[in-house]
PDB file of N, CA and C in Angstrom:
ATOM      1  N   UNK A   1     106.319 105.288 136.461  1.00  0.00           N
ATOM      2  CA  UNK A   1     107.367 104.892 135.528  1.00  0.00           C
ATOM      3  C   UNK A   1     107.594 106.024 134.535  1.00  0.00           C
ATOM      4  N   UNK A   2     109.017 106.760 134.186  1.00  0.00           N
ATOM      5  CA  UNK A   2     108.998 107.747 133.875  1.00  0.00           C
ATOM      6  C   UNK A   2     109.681 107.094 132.241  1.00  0.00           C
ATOM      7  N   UNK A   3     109.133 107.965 131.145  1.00  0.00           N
ATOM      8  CA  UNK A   3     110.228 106.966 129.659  1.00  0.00           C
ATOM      9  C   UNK A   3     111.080 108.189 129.640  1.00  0.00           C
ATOM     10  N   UNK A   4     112.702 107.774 129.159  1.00  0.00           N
ATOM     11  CA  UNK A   4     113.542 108.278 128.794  1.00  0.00           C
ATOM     12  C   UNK A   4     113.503 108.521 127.354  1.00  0.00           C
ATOM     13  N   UNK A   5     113.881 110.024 127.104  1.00  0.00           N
ATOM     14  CA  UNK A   5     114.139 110.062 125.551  1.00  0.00           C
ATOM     15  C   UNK A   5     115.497 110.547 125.249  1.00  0.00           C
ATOM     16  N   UNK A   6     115.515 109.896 123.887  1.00  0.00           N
ATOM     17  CA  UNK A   6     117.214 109.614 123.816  1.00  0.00           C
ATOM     18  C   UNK A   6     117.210 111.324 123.245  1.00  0.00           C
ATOM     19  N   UNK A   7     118.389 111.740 123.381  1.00  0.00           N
ATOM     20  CA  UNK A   7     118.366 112.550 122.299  1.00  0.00           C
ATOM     21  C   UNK A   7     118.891 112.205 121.079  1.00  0.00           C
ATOM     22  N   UNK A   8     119.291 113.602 120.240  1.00  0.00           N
ATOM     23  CA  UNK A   8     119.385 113.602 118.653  1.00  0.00           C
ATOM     24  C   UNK A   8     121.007 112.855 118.467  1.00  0.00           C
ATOM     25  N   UNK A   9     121.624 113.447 119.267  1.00  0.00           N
ATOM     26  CA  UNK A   9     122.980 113.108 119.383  1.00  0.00           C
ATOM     27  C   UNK A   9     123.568 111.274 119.927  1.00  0.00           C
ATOM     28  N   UNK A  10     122.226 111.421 120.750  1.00  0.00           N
ATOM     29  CA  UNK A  10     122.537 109.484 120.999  1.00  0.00           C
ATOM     30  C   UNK A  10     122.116 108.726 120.297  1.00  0.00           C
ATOM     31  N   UNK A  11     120.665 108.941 119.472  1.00  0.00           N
ATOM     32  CA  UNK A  11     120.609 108.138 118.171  1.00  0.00           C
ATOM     33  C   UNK A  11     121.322 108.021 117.045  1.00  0.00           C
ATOM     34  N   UNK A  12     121.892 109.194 116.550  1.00  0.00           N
ATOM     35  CA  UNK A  12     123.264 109.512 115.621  1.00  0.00           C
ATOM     36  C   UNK A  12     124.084 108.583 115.956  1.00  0.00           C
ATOM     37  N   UNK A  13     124.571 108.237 116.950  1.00  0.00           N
ATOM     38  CA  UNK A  13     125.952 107.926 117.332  1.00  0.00           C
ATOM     39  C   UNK A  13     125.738 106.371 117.474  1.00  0.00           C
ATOM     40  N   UNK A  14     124.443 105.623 117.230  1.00  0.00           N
ATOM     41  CA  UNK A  14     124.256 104.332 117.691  1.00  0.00           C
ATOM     42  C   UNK A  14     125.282 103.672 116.617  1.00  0.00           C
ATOM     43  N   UNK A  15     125.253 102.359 116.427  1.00  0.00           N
ATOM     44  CA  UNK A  15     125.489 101.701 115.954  1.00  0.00           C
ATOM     45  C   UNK A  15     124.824 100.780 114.225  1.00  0.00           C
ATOM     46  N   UNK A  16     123.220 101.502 114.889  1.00  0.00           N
ATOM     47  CA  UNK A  16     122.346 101.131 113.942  1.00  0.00           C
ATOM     48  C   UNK A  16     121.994 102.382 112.904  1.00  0.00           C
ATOM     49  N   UNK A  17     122.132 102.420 111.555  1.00  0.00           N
ATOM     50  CA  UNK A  17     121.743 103.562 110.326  1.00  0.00           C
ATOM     51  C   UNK A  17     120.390 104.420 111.031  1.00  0.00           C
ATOM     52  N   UNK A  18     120.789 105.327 110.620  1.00  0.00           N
ATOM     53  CA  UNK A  18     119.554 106.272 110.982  1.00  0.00           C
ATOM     54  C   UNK A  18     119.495 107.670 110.210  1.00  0.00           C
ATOM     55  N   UNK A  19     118.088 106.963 109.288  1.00  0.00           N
ATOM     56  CA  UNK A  19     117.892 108.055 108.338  1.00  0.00           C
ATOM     57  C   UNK A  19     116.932 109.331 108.833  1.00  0.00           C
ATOM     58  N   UNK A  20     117.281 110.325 108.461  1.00  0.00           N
ATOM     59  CA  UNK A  20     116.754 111.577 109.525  1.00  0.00           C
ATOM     60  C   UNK A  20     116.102 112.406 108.179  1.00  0.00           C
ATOM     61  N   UNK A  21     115.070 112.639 108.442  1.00  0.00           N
ATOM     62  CA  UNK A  21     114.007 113.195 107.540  1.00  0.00           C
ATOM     63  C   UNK A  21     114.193 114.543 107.746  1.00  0.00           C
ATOM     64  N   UNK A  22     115.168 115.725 107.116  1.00  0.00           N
ATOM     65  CA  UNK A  22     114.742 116.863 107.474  1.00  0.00           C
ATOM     66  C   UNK A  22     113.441 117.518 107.198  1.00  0.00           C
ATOM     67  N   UNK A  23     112.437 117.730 107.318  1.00  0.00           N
ATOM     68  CA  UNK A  23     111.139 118.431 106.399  1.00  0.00           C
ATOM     69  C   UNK A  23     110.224 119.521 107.314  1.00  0.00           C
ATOM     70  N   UNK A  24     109.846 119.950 106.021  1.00  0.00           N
ATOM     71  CA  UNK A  24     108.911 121.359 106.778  1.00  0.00           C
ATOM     72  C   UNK A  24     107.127 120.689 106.501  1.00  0.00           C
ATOM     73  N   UNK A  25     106.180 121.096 107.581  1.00  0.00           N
ATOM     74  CA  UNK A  25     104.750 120.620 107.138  1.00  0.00           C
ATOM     75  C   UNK A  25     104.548 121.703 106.151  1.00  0.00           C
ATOM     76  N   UNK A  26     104.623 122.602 105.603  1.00  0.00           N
ATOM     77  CA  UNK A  26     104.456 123.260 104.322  1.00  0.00           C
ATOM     78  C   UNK A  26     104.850 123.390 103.216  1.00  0.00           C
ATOM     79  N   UNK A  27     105.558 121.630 103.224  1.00  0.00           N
ATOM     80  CA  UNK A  27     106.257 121.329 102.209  1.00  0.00           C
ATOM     81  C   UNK A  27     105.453 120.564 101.503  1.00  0.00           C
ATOM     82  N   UNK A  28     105.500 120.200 100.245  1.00  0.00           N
ATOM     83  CA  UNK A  28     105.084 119.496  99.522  1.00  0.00           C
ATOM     84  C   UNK A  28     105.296 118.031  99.207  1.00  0.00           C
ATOM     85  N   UNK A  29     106.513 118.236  98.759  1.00  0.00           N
ATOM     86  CA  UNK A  29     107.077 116.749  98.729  1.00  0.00           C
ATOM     87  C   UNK A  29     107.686 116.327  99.538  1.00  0.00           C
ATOM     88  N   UNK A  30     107.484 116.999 100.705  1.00  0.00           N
ATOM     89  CA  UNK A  30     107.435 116.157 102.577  1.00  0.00           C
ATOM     90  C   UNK A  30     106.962 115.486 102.544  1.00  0.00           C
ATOM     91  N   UNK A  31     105.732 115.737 101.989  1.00  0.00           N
ATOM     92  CA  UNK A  31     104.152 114.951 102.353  1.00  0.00           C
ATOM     93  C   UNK A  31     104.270 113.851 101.720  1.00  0.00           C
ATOM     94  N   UNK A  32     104.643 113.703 100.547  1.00  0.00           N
ATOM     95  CA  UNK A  32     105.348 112.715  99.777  1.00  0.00           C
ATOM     96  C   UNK A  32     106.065 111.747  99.869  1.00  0.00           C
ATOM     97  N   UNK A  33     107.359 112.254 100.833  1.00  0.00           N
ATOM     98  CA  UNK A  33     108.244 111.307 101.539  1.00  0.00           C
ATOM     99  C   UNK A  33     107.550 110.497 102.819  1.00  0.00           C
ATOM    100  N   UNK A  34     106.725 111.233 103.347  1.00  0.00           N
ATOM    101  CA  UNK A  34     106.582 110.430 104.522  1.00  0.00           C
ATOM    102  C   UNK A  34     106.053 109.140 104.511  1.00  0.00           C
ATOM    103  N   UNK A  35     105.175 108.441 103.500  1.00  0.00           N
ATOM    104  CA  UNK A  35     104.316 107.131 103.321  1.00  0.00           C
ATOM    105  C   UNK A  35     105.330 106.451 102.410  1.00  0.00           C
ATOM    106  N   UNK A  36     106.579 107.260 102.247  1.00  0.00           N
ATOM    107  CA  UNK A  36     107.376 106.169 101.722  1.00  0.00           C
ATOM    108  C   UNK A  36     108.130 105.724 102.708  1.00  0.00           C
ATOM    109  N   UNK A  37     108.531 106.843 103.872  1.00  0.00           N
ATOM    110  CA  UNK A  37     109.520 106.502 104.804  1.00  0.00           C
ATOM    111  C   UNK A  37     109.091 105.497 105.707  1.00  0.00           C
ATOM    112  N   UNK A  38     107.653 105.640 106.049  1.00  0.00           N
ATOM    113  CA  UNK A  38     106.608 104.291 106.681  1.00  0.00           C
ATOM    114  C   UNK A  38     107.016 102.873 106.115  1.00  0.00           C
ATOM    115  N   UNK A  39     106.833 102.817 104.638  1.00  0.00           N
ATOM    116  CA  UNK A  39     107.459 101.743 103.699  1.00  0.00           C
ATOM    117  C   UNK A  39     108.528 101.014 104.001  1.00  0.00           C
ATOM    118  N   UNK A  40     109.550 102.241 104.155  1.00  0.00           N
ATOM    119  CA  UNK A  40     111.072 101.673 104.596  1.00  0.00           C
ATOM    120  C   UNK A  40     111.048 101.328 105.937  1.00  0.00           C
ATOM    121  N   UNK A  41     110.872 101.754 106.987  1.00  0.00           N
ATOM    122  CA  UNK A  41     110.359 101.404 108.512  1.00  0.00           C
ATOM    123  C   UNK A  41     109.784 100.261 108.419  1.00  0.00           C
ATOM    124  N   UNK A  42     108.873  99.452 107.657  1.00  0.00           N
ATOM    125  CA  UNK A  42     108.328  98.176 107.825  1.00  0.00           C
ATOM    126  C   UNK A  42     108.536  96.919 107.245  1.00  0.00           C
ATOM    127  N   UNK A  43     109.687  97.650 106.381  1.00  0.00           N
ATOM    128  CA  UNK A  43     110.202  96.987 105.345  1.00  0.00           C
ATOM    129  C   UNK A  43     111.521  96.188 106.247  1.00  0.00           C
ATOM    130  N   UNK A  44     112.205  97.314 107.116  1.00  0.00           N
ATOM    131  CA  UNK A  44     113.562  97.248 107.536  1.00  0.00           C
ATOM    132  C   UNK A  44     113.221  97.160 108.879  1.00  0.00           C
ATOM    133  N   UNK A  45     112.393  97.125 109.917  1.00  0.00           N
ATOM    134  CA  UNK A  45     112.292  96.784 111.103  1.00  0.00           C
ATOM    135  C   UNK A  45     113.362  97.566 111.993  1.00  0.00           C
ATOM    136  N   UNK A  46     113.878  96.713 112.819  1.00  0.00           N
ATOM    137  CA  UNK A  46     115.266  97.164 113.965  1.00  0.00           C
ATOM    138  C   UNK A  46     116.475  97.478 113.168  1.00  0.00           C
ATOM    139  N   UNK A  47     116.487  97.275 111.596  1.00  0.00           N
ATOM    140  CA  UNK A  47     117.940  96.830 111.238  1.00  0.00           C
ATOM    141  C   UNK A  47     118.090  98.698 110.805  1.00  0.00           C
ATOM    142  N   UNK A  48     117.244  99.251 111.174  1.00  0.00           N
ATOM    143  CA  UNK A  48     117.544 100.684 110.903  1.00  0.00           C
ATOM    144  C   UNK A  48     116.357 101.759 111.500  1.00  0.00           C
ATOM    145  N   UNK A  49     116.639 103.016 111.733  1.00  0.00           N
ATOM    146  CA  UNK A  49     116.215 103.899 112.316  1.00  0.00           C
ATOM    147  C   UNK A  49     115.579 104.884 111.270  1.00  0.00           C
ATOM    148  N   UNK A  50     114.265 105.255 111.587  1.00  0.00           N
ATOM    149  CA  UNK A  50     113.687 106.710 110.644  1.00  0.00           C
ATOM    150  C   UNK A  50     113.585 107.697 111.682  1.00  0.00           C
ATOM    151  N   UNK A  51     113.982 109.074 111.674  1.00  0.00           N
ATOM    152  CA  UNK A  51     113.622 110.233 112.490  1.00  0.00           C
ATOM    153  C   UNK A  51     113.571 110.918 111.214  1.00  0.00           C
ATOM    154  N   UNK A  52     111.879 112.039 111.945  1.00  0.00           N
ATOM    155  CA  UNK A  52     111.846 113.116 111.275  1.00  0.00           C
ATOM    156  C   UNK A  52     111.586 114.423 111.919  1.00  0.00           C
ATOM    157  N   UNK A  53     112.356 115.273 111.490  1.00  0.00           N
ATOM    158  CA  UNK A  53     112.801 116.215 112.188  1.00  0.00           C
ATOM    159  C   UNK A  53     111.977 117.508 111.217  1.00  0.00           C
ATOM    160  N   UNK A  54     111.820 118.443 111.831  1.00  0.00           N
ATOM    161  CA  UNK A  54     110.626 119.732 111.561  1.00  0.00           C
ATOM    162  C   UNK A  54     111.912 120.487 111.482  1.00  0.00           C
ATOM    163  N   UNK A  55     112.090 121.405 110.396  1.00  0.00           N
ATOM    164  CA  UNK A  55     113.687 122.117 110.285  1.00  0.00           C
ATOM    165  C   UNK A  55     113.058 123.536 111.294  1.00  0.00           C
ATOM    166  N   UNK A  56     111.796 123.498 110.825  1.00  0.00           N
ATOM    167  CA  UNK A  56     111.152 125.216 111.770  1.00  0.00           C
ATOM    168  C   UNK A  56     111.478 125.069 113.052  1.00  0.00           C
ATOM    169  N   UNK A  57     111.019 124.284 113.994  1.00  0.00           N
ATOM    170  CA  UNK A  57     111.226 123.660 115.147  1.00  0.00           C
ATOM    171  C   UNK A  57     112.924 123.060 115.381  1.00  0.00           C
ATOM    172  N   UNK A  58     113.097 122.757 114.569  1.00  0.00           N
ATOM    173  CA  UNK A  58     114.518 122.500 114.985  1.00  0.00           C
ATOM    174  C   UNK A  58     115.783 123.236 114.323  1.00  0.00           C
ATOM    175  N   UNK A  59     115.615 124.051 113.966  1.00  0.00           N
ATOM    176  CA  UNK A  59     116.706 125.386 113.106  1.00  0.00           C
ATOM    177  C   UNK A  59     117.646 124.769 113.730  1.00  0.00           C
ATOM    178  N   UNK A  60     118.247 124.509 114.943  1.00  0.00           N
ATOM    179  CA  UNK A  60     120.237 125.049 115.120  1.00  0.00           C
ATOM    180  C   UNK A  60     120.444 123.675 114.566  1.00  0.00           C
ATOM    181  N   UNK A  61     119.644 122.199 114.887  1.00  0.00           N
ATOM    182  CA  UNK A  61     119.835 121.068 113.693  1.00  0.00           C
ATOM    183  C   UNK A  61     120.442 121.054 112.362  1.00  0.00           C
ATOM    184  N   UNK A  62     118.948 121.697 111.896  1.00  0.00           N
ATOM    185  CA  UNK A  62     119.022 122.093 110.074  1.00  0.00           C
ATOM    186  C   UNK A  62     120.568 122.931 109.832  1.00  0.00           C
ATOM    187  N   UNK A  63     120.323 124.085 110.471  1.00  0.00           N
ATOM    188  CA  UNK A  63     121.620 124.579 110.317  1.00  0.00           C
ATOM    189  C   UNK A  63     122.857 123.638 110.271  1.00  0.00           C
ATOM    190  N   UNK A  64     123.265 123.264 111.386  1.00  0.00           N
ATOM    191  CA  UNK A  64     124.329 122.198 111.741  1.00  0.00           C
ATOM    192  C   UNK A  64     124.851 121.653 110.343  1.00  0.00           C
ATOM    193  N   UNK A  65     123.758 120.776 110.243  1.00  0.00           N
ATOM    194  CA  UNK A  65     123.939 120.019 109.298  1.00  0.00           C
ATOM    195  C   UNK A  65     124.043 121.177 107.616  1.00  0.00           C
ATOM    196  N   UNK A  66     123.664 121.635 107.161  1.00  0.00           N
ATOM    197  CA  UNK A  66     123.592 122.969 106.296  1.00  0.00           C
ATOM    198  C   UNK A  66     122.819 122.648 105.110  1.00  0.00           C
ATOM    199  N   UNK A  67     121.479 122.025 106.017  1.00  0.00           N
ATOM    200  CA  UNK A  67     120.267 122.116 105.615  1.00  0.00           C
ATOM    201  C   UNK A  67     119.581 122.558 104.919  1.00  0.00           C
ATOM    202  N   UNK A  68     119.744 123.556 103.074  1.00  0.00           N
ATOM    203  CA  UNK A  68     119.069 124.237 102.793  1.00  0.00           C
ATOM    204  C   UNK A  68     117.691 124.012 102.365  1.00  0.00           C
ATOM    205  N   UNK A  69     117.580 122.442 101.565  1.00  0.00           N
ATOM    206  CA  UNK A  69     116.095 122.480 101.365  1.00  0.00           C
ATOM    207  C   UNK A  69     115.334 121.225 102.336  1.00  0.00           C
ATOM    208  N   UNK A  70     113.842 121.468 101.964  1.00  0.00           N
ATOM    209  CA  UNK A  70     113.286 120.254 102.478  1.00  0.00           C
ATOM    210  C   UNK A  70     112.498 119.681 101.206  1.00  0.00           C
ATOM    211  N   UNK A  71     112.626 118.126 101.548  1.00  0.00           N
ATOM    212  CA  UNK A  71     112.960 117.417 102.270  1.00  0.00           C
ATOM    213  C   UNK A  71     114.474 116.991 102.049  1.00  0.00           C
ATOM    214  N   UNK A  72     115.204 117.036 103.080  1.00  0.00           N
ATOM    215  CA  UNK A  72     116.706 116.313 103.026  1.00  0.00           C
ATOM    216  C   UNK A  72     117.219 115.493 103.948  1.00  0.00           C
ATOM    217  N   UNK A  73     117.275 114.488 103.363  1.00  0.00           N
ATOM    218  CA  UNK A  73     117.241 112.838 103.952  1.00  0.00           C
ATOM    219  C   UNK A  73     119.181 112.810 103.934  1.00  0.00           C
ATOM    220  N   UNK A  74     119.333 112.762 105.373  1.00  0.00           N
ATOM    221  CA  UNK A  74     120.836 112.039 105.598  1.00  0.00           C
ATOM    222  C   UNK A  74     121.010 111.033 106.565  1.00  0.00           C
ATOM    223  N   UNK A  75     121.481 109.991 106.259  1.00  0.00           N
ATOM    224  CA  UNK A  75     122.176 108.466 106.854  1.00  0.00           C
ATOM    225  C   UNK A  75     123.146 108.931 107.912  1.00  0.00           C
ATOM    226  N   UNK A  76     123.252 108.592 108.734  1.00  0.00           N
ATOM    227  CA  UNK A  76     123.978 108.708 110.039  1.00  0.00           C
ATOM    228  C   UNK A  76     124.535 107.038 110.359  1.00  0.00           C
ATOM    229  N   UNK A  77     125.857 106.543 110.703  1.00  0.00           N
ATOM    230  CA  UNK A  77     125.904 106.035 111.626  1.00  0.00           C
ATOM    231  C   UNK A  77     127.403 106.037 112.310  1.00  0.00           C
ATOM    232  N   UNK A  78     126.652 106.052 113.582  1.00  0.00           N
ATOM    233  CA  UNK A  78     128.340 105.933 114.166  1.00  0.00           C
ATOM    234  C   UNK A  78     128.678 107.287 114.472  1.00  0.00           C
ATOM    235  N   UNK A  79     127.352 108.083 114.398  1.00  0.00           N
ATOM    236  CA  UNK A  79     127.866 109.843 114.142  1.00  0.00           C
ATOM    237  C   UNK A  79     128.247 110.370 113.171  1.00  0.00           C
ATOM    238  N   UNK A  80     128.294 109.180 112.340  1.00  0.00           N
ATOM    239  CA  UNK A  80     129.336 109.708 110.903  1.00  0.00           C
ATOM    240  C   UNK A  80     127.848 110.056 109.605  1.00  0.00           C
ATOM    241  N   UNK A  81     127.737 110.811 108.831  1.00  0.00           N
ATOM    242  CA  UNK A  81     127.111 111.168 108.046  1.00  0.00           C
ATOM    243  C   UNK A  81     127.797 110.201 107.190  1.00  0.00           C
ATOM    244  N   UNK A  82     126.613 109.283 106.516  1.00  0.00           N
ATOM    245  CA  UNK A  82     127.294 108.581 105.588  1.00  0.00           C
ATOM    246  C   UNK A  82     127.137 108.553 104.171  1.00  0.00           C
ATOM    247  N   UNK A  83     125.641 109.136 103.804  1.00  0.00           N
ATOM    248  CA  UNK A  83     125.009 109.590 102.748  1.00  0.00           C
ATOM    249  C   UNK A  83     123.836 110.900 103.028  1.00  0.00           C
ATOM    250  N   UNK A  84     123.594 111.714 102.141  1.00  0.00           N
ATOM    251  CA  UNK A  84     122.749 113.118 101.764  1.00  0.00           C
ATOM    252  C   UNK A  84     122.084 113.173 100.887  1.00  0.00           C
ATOM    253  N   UNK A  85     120.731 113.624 100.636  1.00  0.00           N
ATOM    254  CA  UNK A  85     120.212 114.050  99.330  1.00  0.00           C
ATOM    255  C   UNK A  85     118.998 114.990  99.450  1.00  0.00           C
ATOM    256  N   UNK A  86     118.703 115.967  98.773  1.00  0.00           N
ATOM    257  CA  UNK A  86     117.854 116.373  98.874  1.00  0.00           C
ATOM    258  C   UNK A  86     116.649 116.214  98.022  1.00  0.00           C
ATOM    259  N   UNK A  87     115.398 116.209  98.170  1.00  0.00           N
ATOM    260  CA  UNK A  87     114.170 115.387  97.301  1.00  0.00           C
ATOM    261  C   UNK A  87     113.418 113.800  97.703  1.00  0.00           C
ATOM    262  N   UNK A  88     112.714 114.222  96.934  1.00  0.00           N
ATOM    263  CA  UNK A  88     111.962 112.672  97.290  1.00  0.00           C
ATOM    264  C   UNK A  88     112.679 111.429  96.857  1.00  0.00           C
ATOM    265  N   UNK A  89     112.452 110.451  97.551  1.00  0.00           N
ATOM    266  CA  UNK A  89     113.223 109.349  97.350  1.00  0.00           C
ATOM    267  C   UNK A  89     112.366 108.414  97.791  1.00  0.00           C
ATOM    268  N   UNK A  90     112.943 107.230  96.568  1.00  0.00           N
ATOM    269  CA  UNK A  90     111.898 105.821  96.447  1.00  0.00           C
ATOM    270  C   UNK A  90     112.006 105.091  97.597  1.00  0.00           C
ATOM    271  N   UNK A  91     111.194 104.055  97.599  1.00  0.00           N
ATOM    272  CA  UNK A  91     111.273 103.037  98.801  1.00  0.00           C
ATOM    273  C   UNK A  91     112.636 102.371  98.732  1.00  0.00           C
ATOM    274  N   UNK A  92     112.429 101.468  97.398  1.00  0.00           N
ATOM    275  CA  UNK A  92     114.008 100.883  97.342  1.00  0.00           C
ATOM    276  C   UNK A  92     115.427 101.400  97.174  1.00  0.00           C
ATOM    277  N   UNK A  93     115.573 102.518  96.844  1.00  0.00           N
ATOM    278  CA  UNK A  93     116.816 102.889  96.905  1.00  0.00           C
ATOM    279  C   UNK A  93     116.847 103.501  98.008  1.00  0.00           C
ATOM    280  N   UNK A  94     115.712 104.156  99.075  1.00  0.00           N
ATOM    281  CA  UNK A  94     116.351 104.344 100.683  1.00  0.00           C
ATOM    282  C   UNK A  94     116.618 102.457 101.511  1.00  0.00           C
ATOM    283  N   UNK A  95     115.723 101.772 101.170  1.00  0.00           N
ATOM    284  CA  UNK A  95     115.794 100.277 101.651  1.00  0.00           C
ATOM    285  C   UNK A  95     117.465  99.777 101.152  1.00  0.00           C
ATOM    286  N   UNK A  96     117.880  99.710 100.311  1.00  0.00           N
ATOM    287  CA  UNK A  96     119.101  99.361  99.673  1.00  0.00           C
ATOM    288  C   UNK A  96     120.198 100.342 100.383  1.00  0.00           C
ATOM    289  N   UNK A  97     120.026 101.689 100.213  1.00  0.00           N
ATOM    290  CA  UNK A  97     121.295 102.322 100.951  1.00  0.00           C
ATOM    291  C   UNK A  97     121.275 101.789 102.716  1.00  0.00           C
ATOM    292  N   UNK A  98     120.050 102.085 103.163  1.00  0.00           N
ATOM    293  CA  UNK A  98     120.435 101.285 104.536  1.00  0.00           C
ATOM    294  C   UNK A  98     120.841 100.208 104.844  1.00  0.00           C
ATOM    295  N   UNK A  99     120.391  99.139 103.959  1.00  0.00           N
ATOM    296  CA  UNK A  99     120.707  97.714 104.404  1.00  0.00           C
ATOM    297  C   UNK A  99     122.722  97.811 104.484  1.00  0.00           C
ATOM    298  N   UNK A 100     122.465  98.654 103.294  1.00  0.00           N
ATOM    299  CA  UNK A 100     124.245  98.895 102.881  1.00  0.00           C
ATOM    300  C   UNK A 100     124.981  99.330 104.288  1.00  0.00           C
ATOM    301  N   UNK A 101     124.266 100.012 105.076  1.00  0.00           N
ATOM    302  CA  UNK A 101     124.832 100.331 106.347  1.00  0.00           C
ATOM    303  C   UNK A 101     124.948  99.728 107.502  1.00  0.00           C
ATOM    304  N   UNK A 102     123.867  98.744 107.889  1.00  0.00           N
ATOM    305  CA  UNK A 102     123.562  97.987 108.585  1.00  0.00           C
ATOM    306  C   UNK A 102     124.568  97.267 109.183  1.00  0.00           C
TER     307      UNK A 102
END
C-alpha cells in the first residue's frame, strides 16, 4: 500500500484554511511558535490545516510568497492568501482568524 502526498499547491487550494508556518530551525521565535501552533491544531481539529514549511529547504516557496522573515504565518484558502504576519502569534488570535475562514 503506497500513501499519496498531496502537494503544497493541493493543500492551498482546498477548501479548508490552511495556516503555513514559514520558519527556519535557527530561529528563535520558531521555536516559540511551534507549541502554540500544536495548541491551535487541537484546538481546531479538521476545521483547519497547520503546515510548516523550512524556508532553507524550501527557498522557491519562501520566495514565491516574498518571504522575508521567519517566522511568517499566512492563511490560505481556496488558493487565495487570505491573511499574513510576521512574528509570533498567540493561540487565540490564530484560533479566531481561522475559525473566521472556515
Amino acid at each position: 500500500m503506497s500513501e499519496t502526498k498531496e502537494s503544497f499547491s493541493e493543500i492551498i487550494n482546498g477548501n479548508t484554511p490552511v495556516l503555513v508556518d514559514f520558519f527556519a530551525t535557527w530561529c528563535g521565535p520558531c521555536k516559540m511558535q511551534t507549541p502554540i501552533l500544536s495548541e491551535v491544531s487541537e484546538e481546531l481539529g479538521n476545521k483547519a490545516r497547520i503546515l510548516k514549511l523550512d524556508v532553507d529547504r524550501n527557498q522557491n516557496l519562501a520566495q514565491k510568497f516574498g518571504v522575508r522573515g521567519v517566522p511568517t504565518l499566512i492563511i490560505f484558502k481556496n488558493g487565495e492568501v487570505k491573511w499574513r504576519t510576521s512574528g509570533v502569534k498567540m493561540k487565540d488570535e490564530l484560533v479566531t482568524l481561522l475559525k473566521q475562514y472556515s
